[in-house]
Protein backbone atom coordinates (compact mmCIF):
# COMPACT_ATOMS: atom_id res chain seq x y z
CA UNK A 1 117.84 129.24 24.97
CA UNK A 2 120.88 131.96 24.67
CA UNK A 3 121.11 133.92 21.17
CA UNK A 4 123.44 132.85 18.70
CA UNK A 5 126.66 134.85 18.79
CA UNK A 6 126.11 136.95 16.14
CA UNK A 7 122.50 137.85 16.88
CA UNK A 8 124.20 139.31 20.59
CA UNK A 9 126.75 140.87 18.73
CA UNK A 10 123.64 142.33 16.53
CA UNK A 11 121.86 142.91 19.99
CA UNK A 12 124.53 144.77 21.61
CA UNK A 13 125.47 147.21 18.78
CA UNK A 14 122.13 148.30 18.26
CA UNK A 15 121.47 148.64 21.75
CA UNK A 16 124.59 150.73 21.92
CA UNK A 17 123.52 153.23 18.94
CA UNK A 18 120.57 153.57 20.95
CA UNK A 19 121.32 155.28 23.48
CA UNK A 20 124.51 156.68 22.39
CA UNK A 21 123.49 160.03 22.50
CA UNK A 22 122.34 160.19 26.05
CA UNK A 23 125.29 158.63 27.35
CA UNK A 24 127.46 160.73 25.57
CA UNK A 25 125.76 164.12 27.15
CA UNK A 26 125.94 162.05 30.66
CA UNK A 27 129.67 161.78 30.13
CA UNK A 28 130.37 165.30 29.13
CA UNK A 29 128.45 166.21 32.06
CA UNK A 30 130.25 164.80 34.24
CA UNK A 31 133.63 166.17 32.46
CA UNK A 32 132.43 169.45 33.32
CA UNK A 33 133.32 169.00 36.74
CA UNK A 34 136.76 170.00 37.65
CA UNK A 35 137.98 166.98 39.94
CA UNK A 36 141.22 167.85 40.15
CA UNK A 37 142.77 165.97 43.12
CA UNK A 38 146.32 167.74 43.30
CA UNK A 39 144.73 171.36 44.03
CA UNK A 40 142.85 171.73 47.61
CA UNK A 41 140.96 174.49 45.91
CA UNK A 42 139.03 172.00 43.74
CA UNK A 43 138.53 169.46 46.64
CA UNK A 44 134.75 170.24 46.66
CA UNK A 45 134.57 169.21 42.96
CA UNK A 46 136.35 166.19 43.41
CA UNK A 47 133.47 165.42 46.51
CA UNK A 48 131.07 166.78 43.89
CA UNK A 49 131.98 164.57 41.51
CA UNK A 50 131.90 161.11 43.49
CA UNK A 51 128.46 162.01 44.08
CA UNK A 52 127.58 162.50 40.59
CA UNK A 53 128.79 159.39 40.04
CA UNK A 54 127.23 157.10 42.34
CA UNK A 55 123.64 158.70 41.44
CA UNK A 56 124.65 157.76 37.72
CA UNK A 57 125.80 154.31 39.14
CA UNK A 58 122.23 153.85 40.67
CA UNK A 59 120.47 155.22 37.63
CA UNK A 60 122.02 151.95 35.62
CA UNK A 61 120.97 149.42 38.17
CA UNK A 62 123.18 149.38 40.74
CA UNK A 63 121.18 148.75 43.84
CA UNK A 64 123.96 149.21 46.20
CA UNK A 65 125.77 152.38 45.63
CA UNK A 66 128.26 154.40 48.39
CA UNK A 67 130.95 157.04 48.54
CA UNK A 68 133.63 156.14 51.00
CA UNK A 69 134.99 158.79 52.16
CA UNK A 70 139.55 158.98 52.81
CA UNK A 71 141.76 161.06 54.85
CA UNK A 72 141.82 162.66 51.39
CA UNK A 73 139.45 162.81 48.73
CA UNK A 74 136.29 160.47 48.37
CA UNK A 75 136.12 156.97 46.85
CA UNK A 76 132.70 155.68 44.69
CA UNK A 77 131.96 152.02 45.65
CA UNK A 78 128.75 150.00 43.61
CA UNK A 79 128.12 146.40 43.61
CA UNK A 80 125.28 144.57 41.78
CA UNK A 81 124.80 140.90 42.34
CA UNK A 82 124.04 138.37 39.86
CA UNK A 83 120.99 136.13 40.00
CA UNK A 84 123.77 132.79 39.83
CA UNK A 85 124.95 132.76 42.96
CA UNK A 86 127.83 130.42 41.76
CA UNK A 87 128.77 133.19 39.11
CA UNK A 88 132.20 134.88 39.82
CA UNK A 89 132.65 137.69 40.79
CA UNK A 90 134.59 140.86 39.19
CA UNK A 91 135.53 144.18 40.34
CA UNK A 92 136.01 147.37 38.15
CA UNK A 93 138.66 150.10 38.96
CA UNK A 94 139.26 153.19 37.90
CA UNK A 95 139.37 156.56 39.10
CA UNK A 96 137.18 159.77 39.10
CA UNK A 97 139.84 162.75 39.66
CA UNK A 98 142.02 164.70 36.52
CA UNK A 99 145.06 166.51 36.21
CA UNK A 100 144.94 170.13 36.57
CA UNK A 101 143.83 171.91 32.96
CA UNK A 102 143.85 175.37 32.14
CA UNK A 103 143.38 177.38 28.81
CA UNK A 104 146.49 178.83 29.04
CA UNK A 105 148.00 175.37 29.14
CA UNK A 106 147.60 174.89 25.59
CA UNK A 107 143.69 173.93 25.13
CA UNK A 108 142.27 175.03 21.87
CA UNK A 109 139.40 174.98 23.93
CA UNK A 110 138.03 175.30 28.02
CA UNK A 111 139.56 171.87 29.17
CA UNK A 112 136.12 171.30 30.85
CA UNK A 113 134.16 172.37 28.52
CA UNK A 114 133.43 169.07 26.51
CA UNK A 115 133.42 169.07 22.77
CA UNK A 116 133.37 166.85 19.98
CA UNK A 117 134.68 167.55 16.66
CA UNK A 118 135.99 164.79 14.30
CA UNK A 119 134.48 162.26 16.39
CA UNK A 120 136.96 162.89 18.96
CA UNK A 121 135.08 163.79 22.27
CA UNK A 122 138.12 166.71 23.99
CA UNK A 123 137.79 167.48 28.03
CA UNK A 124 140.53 166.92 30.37
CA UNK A 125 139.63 163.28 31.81
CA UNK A 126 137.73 162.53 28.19
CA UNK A 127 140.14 159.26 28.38
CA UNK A 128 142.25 159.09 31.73
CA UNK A 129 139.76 158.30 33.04
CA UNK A 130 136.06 159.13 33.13
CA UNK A 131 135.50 158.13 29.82
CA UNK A 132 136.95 154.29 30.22
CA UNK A 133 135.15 154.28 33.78
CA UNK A 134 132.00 155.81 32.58
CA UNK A 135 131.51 153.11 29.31
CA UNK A 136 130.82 150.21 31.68
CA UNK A 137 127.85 152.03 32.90
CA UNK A 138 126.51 151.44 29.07
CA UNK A 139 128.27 148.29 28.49
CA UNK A 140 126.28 146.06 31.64
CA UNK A 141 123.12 147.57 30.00
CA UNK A 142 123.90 146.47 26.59
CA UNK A 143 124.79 143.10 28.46
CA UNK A 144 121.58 142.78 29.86
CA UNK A 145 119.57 143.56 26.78
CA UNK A 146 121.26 141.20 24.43
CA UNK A 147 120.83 138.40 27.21
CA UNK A 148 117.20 139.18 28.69
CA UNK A 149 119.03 139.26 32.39
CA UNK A 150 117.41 141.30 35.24
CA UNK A 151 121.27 141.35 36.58
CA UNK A 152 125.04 140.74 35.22
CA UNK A 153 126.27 137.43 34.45
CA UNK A 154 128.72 138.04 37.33
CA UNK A 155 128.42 139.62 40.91
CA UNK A 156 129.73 143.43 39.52
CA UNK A 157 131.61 145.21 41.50
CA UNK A 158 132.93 148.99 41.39
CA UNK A 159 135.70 150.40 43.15
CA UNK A 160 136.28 154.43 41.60
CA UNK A 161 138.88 156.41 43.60
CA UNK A 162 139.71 159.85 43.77
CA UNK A 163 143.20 160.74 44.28
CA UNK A 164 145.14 158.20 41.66
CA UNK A 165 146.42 161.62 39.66
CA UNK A 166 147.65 162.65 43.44
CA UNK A 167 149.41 159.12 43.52
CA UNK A 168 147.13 157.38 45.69
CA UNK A 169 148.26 158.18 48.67
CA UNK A 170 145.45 156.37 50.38
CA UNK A 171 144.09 154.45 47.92
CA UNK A 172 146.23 150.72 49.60
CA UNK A 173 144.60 151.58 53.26
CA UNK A 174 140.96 152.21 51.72
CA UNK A 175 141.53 148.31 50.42
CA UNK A 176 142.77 146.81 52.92
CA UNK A 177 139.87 148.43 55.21
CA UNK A 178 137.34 147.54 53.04
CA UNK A 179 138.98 143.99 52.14
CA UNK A 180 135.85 142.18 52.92
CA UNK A 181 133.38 144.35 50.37
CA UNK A 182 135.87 144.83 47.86
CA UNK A 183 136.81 140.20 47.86
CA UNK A 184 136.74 139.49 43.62
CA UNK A 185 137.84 136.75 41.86
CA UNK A 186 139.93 138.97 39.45
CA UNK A 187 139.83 142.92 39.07
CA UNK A 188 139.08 144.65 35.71
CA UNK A 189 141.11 147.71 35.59
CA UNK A 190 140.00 150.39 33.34
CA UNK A 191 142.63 153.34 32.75
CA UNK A 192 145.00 152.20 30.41
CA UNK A 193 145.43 151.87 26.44
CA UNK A 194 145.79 150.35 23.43
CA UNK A 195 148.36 150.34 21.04
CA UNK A 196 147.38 152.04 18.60
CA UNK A 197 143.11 152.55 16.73
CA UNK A 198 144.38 149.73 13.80
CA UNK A 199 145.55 147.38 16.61
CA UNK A 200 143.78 146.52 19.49
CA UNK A 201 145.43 145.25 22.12
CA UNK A 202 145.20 143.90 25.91
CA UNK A 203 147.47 144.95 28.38
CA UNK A 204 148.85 141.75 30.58
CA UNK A 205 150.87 143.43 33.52
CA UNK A 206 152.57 146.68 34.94
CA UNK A 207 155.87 147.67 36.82
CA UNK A 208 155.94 148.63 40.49
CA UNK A 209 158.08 151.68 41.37
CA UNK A 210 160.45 152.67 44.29
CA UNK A 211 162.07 155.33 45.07
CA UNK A 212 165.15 156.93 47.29
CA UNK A 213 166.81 160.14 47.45
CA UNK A 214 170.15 160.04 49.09
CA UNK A 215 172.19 162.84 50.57
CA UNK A 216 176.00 162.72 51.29
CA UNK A 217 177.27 164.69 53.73
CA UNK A 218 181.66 165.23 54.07
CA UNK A 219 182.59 168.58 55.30
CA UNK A 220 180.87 170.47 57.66
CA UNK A 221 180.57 173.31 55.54
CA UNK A 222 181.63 174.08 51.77
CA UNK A 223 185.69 174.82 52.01
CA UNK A 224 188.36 176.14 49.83
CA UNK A 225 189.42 173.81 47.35
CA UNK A 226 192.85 175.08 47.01
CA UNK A 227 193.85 174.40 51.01
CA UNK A 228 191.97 171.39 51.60
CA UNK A 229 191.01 169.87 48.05
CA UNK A 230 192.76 166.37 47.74
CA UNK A 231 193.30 166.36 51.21
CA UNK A 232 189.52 165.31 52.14
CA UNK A 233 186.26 163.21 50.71
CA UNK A 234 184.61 165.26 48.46
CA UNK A 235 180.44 164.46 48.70
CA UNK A 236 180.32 165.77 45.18
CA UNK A 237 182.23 163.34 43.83
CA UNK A 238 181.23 160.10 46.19
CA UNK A 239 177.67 161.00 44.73
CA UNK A 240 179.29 160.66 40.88
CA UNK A 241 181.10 157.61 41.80
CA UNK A 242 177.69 156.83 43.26
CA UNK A 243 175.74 157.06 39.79
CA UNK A 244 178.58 155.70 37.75
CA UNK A 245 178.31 152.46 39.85
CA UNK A 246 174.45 151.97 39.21
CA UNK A 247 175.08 149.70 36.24
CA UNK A 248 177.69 147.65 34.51
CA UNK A 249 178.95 147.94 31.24
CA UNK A 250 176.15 145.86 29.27
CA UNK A 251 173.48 148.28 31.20
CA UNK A 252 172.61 146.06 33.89
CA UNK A 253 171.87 147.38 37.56
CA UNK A 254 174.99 146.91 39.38
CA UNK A 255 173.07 145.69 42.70
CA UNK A 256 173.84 143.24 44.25
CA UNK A 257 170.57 140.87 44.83
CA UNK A 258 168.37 143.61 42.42
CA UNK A 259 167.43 141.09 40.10
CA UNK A 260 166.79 138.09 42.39
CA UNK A 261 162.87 136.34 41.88
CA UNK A 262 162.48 138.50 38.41
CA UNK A 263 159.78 136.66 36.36
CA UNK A 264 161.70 136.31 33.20
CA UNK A 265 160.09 136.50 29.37
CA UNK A 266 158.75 133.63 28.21
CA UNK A 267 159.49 132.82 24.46
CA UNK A 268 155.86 133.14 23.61
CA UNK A 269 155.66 136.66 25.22
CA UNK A 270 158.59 137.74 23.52
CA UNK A 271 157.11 136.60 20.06
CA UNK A 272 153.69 138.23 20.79
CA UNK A 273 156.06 141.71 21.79
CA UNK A 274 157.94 141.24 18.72
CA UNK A 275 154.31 141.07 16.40
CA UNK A 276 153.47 144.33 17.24
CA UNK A 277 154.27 146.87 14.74
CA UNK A 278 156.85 148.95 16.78
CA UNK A 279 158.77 151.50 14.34
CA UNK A 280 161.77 152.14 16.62
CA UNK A 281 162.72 155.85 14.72
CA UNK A 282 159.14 157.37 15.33
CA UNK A 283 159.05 155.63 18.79
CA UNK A 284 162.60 157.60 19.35
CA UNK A 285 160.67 160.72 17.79
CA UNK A 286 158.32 160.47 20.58
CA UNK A 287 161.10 160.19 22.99
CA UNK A 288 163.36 163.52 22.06
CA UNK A 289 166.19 160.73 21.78
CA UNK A 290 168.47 160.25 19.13
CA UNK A 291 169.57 156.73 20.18
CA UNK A 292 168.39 153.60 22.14
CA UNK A 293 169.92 152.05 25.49
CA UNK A 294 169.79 149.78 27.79
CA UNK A 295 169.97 146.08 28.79
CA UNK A 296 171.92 144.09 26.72
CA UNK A 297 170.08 141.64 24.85
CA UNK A 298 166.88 142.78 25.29
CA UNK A 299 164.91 144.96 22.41
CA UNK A 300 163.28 148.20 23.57
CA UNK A 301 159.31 146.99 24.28
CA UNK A 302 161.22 144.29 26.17
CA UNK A 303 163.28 146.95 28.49
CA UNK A 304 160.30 149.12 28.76
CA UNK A 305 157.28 146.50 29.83
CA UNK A 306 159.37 143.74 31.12
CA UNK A 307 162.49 144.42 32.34
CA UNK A 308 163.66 146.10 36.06
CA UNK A 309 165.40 149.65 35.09
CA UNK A 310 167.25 152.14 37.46
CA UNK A 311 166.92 155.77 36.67
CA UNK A 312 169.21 158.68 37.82
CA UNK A 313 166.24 161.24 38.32
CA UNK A 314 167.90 164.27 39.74
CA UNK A 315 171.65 164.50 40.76
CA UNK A 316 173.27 167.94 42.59
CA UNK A 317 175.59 169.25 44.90
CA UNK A 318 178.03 172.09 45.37
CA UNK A 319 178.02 175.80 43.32
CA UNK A 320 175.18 175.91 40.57
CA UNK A 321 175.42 179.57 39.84
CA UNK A 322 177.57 181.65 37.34
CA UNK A 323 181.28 181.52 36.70
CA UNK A 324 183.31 179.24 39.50
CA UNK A 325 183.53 179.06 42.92
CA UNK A 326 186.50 176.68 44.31
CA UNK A 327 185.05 174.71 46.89
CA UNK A 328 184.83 170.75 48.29
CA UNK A 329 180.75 171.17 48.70
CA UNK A 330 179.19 170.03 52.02
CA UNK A 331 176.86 167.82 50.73
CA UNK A 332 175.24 166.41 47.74
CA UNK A 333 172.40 164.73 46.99
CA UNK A 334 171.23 161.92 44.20
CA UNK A 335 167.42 160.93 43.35
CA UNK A 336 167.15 157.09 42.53
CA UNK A 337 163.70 155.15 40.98
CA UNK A 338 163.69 151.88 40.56
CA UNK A 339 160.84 150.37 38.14
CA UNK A 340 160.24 146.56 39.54
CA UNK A 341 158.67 143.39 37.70
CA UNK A 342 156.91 140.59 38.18
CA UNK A 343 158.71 138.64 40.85
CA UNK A 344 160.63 141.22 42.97
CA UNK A 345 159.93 142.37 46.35
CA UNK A 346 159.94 146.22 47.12
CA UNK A 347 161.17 145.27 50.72
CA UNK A 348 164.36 143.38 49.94
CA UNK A 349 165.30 146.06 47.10
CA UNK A 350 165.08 148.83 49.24
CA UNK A 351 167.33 146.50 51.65
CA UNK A 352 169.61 146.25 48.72
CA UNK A 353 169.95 149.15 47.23
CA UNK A 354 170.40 150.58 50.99
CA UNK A 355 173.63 147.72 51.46
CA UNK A 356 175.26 148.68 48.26
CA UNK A 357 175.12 152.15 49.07
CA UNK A 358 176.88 151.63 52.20
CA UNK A 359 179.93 150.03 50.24
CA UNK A 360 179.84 152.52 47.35
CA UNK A 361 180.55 155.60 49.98
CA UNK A 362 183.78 156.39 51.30
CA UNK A 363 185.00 157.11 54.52
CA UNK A 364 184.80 160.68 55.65
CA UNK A 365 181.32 160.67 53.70
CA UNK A 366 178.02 160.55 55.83
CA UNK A 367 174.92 159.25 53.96
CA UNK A 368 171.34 158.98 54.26
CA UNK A 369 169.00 157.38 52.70
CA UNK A 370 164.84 157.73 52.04
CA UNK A 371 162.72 155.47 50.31
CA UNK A 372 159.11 156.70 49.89
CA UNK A 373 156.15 153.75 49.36
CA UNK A 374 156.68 151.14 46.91
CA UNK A 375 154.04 150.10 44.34
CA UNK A 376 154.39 146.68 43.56
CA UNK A 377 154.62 145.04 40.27
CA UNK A 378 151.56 143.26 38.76
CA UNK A 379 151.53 140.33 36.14
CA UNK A 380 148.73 138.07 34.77
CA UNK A 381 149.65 134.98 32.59
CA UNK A 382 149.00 134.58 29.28
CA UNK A 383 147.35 131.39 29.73
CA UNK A 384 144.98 133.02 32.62
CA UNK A 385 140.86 131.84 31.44
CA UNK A 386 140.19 135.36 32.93
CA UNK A 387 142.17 137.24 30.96
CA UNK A 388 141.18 135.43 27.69
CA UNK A 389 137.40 136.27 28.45
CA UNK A 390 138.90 139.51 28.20
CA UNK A 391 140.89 139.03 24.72
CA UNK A 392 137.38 136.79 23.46
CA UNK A 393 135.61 139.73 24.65
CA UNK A 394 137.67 142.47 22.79
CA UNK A 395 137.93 140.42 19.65
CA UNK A 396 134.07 140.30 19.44
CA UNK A 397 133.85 143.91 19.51
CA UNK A 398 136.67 144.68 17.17
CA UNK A 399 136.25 141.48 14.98
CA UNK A 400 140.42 141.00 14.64
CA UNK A 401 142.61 139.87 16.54
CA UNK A 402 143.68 141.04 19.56
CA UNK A 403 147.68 141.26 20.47
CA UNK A 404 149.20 141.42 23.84
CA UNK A 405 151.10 144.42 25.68
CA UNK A 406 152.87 145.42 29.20
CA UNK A 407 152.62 148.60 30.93
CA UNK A 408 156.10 150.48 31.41
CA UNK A 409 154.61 152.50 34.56
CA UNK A 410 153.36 151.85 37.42
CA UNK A 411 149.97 152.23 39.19
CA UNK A 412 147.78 151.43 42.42
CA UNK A 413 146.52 148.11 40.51
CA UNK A 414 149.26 146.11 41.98
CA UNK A 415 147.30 147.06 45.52
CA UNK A 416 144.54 145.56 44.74
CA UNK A 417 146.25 142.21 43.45
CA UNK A 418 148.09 142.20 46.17
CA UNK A 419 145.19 142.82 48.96
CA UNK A 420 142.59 140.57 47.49
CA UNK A 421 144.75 138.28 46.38
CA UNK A 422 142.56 138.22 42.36
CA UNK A 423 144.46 138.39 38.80
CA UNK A 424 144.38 142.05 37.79
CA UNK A 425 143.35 142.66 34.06
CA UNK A 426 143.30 145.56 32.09
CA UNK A 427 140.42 146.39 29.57
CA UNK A 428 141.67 150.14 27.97
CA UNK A 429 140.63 151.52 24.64
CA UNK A 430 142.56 154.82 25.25
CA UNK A 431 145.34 155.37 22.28
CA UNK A 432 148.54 157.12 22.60
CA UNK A 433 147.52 159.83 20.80
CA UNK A 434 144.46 160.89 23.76
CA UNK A 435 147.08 163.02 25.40
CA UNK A 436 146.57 162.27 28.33
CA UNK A 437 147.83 164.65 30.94
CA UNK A 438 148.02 167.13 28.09
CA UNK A 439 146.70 169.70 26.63
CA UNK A 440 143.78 169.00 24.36
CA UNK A 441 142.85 165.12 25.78
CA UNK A 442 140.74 163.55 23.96
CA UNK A 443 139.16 159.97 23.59
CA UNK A 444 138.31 158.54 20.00
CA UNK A 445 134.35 158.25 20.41
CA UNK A 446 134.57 155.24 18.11
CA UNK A 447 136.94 153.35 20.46
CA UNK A 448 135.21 154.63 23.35
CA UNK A 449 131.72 152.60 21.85
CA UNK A 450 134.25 149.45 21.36
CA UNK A 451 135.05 149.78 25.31
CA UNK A 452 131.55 149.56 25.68
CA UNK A 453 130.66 147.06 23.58
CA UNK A 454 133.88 144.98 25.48
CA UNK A 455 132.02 145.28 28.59
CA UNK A 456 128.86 143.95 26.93
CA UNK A 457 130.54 141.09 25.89
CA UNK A 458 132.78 139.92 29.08
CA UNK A 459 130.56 139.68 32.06
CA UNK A 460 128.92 136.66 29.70
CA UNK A 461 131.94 135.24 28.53
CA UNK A 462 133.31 135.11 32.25
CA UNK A 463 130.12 133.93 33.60
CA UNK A 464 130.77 131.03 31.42
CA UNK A 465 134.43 130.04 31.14
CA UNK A 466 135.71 130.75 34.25
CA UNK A 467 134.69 129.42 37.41
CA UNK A 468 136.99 129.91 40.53
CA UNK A 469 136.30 129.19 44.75
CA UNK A 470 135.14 132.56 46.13
């Protein structure tokens, strides 16, 4: 006979106090190593710290536990079954590298160098991401205590990579090789946030990214403005008309076709956004802006979770230096990025943007055009029984209720959903306020112990209310 739900809750928090302490020294442990993916110099820490990792992994339970090596820097993979053989099963990402940290940065302290003062736990990775990868190593032990299991509720899986702060660049091909181990019924993803510590929230989808940088070529070399200026295409200038054509006058992307098979807001979702309590002058604050734009008829959480965007991101050409020089430039150039949403295709917006290009430059103007890889967008449905396991889950641990957010960036996530073919949901207890990729990152230890009291809770709850074909 299962415990009553408030003698697990009970279970699990004491459980958790428990062995606080050693979990806690564990994590700053493993924060001492210096995986920092973006410098070669510090590849043997990032190898160095996959291993630490999947000896920790085995020290919870896991009986299968493996590094899996990349073209670039190592991946930790763990799996533990569940006595149902019915149950479904989930797979936990996250990732194992950090952004580069150094005293002189900023750090009141040595960024790897863990230390805790006002309950705030500060290393570089304390919350993006070690620390929301590291809880579910306690949380599927509190899980088992409070129900007497020898194994989770679900078949666990763990997929931890090491180059997501490098941008993944191998991250897609490791899944698709490794389609067969990795095969979940929906994906947990741990390295994202909350909105703020007084209101919980879960995190329903992201925005995929692409990206172009075009160059316009006219003259063969820079000339004298005064002898052939008016008389010839200026690059400078197609690349202006260029940016000035991007969007229309309610701050809509101009493209023709951008916005075809966009998932638009559902009422519900746009009363859920509109709950939250989003102060639009300290959000500005945050920004360096003085004003708000965008997409007409749309509010600003809207534009940034849910709504496509294009971004000028660099734009140059021609003399740079002091005083004048009077020339018609040989080229210029103009960086594009493109944030997608649920419903659009990276292919046929690159094959979009790339047509309406074509008609925006004028004859006597070469162009060329790169697009790097696309992420794709992810979305999960309110309605989803997996992702409400997670909001049952995170209401249990922070007894209120739990409000819904979107993800303005973008992430390797969508790979996953789109490999495996499972919902992708987010379970984050980070706040805005971590810093993450800043000096001083931190995680609130409090929050952190709700992560991992989460965890304890949702391997049960999806064991239970969600049942789907393997």
């Amino acid at each position: 006979m299962s415990k009553p739900v408030d003698d697990v809750v009970s279970t699990v928090r004491t459980y958790i106090e428990a062995h606080r302490g050693a979990f806690l020294d564990d994590l700053a442990e493993w924060l001492r190593i210096p995986s920092v993916s973006a410098q070669p110099e510090h590849a043997a820490d990032v190898a160095r710290s996959a291993d630490w990792l999947a000896v920790k992994l085995r020290d919870t339970g896991f009986p299968t536990c493996e590094i899996w090596p990349t073209a670039g820097a190592p991946a930790v993979f763990a799996e533990w079954p569940s006595e149902d053989p019915e149950a479904p099963t989930v797979l936990v990402y996250g990732h194992h590298d950090v952004q580069p940290a150094a005293r002189e940065d900023g750090w009141d302290t040595d960024p790897f160098e863990p230390v805790i003062h006002d309950n705030r736990l500060h290393a570089r990775g304390a919350a993006d991401d070690k620390g929301q990868v590291f809880f579910h190593t306690l949380g599927v032990r509190a899980h088992l205590a409070a129900t007497g299991r020898t194994a989770p509720s679900v078949h666990l899986k763990l997929l931890v990579e090491g180059e997501e702060e490098s941008g993944s660049p191998h991250f897609r091909r490791l899944v698709e090789e490794r389609a067969e181990r990795l095969a979940a019924d929906a994906v947990i993803v741990s390295d994202t946030g909350m909105w703020s510590e007084d209101t919980p929230t879960v995190c329903t989808g992201m925005r995929g990214l692409a990206e172009c940088e075009i160059e316009l070529f006219g003259p063969a070399q820079d000339i004298h403005s005064g002898s052939f200026g008016g008389a010839v295409p200026n690059p400078a200038t197609a690349a202006a008309r260029l940016v000035a054509a991007l969007h229309d006058e309610h701050a809509r992307v101009a493209v023709p076709g951008f916005y075809e098979g966009v998932t638009e807001l559902t009422d519900r979702e746009r009363e859920l956004f509109a709950e939250l309590p989003f102060d639009e002058e300290t959000w500005l604050r945050t920004a360096r802006s003085t004003a708000t734009h965008g997409e007409a008829g749309h509010t600003t959480l809207e534009r940034i979770w849910a709504r496509p965007t294009a971004e000028v991101n660099g734009i140059g050409g021609g003399y740079q230096g002091p005083g004048s020089k009077t020339i018609i430039p040989s080229s210029a150039l103009v960086k594009l990025s493109f944030r997608l949403v649920a419903g659009q295709d990276p292919d046929h917006v690159e094959k979009a943007v790339r047509a309406w290009a074509a008609d925006q430059v004028p004859a006597g103007v070469r162009h060329e055009i790169t697009f790097g890889p696309a992420t794709r967008p992810c979305l999960t449905p309110l309605d989803h029984p997996a992702l409400q396991s997670v909001v049952r889950a995170m209401g249990r641990a922070f007894e209120q209720p739990i409000r819904y957010t979107r993800e303005g960036g973008s992430g390797p996530a969508a790979d996953l959903q789109e490999v495996l073919g499972a919902p992708v949901l987010f379970l984050g207890i980070s706040v805005p306020s971590d810093g993450w990729h800043a000096p001083n990152e931190k995680v609130e230890l409090d929050l952190l112990m709700k992560g991992v009291e989460t965890a304890a809770h949702l391997w049960g709850d999806l064991a239970e209310n969600w049942r789907e074909p393997h």
